[in-house]
PDB file of N, CA and C in Angstrom:
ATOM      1  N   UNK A   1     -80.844   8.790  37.804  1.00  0.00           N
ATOM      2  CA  UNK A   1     -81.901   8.096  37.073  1.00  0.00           C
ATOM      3  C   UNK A   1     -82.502   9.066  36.051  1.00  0.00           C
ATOM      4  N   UNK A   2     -82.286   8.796  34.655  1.00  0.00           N
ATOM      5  CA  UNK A   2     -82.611   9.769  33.914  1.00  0.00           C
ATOM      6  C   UNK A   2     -84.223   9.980  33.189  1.00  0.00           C
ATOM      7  N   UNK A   3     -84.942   9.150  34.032  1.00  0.00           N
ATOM      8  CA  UNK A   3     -86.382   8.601  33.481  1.00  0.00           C
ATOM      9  C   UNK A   3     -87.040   9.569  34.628  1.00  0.00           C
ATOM     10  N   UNK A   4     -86.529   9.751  35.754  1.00  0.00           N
ATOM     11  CA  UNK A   4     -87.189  11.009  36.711  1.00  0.00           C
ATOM     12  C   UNK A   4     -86.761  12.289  36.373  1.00  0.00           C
ATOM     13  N   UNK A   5     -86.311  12.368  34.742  1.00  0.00           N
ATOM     14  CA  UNK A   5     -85.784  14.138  34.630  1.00  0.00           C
ATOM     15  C   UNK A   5     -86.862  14.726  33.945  1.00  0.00           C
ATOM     16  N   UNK A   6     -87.867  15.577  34.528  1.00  0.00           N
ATOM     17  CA  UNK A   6     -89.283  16.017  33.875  1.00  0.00           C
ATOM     18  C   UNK A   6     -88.749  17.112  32.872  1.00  0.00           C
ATOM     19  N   UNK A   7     -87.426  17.915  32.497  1.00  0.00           N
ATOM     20  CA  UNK A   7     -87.226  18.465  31.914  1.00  0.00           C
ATOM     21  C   UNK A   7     -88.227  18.246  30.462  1.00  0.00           C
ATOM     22  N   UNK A   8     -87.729  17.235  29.307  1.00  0.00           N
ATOM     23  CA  UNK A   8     -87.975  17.235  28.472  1.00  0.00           C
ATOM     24  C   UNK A   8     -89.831  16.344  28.035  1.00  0.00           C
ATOM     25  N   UNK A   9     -90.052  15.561  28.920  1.00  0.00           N
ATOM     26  CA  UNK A   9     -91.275  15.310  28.990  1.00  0.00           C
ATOM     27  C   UNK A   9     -92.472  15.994  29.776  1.00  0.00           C
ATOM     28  N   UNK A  10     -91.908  17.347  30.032  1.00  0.00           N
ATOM     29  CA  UNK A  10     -93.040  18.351  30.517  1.00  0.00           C
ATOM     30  C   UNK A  10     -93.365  19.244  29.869  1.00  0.00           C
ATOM     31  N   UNK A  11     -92.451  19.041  28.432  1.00  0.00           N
ATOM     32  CA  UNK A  11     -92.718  20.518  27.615  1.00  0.00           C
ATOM     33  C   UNK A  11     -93.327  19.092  26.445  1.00  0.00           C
ATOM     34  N   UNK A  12     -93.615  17.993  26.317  1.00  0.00           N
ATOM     35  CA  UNK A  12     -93.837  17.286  25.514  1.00  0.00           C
ATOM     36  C   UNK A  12     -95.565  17.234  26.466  1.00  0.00           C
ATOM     37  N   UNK A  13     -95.884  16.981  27.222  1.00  0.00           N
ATOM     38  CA  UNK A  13     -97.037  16.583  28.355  1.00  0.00           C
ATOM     39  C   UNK A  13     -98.219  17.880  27.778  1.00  0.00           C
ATOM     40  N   UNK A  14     -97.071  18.502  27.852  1.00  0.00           N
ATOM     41  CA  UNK A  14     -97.799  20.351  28.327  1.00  0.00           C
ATOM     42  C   UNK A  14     -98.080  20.702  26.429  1.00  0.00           C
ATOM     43  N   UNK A  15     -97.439  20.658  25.092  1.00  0.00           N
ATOM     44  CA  UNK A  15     -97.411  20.780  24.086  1.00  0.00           C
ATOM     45  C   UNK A  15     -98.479  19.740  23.433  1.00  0.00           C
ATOM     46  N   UNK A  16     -98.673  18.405  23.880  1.00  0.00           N
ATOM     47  CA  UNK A  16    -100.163  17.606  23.471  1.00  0.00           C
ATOM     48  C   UNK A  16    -101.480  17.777  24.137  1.00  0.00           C
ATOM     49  N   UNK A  17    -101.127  18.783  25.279  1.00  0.00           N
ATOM     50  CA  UNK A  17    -102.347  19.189  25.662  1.00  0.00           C
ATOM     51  C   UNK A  17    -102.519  20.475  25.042  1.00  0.00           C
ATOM     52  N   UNK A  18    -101.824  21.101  24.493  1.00  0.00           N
ATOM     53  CA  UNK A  18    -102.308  22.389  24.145  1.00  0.00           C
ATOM     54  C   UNK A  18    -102.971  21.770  22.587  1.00  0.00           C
ATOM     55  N   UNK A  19    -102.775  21.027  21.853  1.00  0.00           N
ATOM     56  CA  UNK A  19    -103.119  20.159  20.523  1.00  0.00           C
ATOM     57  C   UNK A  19    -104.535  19.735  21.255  1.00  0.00           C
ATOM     58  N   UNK A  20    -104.135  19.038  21.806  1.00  0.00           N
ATOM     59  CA  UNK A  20    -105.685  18.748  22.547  1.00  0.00           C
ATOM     60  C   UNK A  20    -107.136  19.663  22.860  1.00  0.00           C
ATOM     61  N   UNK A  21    -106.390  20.401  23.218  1.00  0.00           N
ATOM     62  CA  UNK A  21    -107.139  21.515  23.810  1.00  0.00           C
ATOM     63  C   UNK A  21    -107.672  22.632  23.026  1.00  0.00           C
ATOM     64  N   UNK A  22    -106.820  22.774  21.946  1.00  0.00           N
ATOM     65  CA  UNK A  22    -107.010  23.945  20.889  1.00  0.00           C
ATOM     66  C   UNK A  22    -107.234  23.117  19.252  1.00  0.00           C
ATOM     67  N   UNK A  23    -106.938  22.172  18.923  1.00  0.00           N
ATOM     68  CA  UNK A  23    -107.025  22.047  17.526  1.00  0.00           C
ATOM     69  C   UNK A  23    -108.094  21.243  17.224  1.00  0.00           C
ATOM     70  N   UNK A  24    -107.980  20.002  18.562  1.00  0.00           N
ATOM     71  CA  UNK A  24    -109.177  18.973  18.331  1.00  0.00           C
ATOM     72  C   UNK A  24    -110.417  19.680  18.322  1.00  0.00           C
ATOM     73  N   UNK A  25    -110.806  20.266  19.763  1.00  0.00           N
ATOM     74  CA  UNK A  25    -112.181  20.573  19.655  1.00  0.00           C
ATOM     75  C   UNK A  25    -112.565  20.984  18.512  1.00  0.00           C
ATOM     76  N   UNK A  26    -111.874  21.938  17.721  1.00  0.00           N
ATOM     77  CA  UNK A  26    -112.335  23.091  16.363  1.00  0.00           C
ATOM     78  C   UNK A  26    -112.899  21.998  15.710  1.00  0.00           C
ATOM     79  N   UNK A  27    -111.910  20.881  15.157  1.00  0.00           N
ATOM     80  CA  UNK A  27    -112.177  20.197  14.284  1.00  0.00           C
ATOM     81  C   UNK A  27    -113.404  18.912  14.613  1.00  0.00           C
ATOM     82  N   UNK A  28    -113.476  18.558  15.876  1.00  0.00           N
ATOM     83  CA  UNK A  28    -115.004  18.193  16.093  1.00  0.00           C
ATOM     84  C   UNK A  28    -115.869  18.362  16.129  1.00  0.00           C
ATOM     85  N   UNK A  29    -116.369  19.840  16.377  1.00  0.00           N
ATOM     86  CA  UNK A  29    -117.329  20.570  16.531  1.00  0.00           C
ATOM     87  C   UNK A  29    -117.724  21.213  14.691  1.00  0.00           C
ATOM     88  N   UNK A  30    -116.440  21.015  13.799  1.00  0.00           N
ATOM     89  CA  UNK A  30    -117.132  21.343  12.659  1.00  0.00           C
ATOM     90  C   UNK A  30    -117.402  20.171  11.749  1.00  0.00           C
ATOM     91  N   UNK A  31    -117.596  19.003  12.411  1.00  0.00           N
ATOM     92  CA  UNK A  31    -117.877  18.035  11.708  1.00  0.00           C
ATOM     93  C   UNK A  31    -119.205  18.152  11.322  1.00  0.00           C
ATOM     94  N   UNK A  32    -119.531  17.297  10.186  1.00  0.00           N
ATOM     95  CA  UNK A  32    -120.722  17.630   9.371  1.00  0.00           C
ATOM     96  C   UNK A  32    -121.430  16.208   9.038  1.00  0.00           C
ATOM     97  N   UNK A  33    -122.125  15.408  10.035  1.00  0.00           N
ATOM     98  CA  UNK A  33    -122.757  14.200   9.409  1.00  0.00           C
ATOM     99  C   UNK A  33    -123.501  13.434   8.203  1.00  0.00           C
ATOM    100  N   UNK A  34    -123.306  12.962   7.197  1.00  0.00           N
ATOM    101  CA  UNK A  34    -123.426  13.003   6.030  1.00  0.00           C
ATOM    102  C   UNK A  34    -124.405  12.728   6.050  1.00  0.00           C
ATOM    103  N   UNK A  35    -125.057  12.010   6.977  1.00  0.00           N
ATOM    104  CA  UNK A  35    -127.603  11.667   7.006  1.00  0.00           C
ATOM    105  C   UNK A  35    -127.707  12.460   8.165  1.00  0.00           C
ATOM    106  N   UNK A  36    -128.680  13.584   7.865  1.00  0.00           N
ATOM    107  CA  UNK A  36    -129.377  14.116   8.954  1.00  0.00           C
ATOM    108  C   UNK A  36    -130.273  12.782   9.126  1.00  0.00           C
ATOM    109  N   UNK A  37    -130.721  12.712  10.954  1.00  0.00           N
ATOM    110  CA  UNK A  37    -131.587  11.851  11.433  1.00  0.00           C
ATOM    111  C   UNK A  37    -132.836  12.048  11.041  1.00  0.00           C
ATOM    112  N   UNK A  38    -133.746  11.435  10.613  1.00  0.00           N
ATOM    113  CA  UNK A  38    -135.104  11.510   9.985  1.00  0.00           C
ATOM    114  C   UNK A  38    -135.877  11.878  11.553  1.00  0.00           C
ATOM    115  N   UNK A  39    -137.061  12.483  11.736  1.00  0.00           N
ATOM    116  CA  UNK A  39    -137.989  12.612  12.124  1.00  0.00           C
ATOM    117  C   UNK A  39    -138.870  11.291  12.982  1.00  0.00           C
ATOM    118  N   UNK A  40    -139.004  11.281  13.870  1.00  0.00           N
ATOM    119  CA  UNK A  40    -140.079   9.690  14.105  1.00  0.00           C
ATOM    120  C   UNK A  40    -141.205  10.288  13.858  1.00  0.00           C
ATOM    121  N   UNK A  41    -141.725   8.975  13.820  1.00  0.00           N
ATOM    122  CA  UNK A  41    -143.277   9.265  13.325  1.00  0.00           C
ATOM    123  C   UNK A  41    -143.628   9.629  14.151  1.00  0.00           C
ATOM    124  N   UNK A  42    -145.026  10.522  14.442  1.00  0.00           N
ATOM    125  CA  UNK A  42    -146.004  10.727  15.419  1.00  0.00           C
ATOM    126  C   UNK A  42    -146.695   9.810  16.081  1.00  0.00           C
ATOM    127  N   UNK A  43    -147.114   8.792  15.019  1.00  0.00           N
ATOM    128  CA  UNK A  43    -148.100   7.884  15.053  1.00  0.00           C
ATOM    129  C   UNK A  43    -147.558   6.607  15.747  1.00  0.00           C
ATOM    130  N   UNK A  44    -148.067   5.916  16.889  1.00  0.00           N
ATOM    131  CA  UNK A  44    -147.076   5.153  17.771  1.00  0.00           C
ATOM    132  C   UNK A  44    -147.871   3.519  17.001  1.00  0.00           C
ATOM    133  N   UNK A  45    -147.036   2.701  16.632  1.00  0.00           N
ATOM    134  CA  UNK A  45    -147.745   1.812  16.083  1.00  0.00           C
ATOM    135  C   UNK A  45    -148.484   0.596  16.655  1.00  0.00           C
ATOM    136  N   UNK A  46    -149.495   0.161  16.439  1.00  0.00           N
ATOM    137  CA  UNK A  46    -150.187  -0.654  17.110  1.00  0.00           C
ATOM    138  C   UNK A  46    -149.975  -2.255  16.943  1.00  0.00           C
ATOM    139  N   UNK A  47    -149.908  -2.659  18.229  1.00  0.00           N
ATOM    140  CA  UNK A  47    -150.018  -4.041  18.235  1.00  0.00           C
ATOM    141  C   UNK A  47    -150.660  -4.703  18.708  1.00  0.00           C
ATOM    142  N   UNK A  48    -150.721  -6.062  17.960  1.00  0.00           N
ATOM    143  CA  UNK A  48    -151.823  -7.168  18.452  1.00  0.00           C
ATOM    144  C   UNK A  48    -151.475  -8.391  19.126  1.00  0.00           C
ATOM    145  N   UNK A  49    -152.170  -8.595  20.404  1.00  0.00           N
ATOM    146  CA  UNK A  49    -151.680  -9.781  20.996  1.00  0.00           C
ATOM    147  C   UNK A  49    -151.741 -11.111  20.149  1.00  0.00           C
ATOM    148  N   UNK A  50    -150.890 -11.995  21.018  1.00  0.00           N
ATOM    149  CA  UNK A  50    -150.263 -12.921  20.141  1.00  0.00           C
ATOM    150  C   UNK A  50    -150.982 -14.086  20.721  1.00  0.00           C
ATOM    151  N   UNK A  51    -151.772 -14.444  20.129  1.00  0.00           N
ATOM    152  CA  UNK A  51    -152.512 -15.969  21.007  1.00  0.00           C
ATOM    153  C   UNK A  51    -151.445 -17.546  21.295  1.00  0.00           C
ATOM    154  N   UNK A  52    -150.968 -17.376  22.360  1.00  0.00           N
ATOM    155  CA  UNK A  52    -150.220 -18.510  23.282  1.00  0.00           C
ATOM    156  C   UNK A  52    -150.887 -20.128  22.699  1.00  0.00           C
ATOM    157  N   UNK A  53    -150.221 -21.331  21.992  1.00  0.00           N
ATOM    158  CA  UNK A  53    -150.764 -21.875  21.727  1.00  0.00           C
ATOM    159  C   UNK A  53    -151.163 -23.086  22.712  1.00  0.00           C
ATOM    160  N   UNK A  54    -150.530 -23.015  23.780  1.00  0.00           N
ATOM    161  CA  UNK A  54    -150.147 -23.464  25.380  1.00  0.00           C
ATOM    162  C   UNK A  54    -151.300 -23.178  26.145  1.00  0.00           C
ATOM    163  N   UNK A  55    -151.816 -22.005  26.078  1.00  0.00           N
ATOM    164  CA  UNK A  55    -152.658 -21.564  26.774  1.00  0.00           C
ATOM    165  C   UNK A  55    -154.188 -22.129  26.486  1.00  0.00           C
TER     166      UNK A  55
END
């Protein structure tokens, strides 16, 4: 059965993890988001109850 011969799909297994392991991270970690996130306000905003017309 030539689908149980790990020969050639263990150096293929073992070669996308090393891609994995070594090229991706670099290139995620130097990603650069094009909008820094703004600041929230300090000021928490106020609300007014809503008079129920039911009630």
């Amino acid at each position: 059965m030539p689908q149980l011969d790990p020969a050639p799909w263990f150096y293929i297994l073992a070669y996308s993890w090393l891609v994995f392991l070594t090229i991706l991270p670099a290139k995620t970690t130097t990603h650069i988001f094009p909008n820094n996130p703004a600041p929230e306000d300090p000021k928490k905003p106020t609300t007014q109850p809503w008079a129920w017309p039911w009630h």
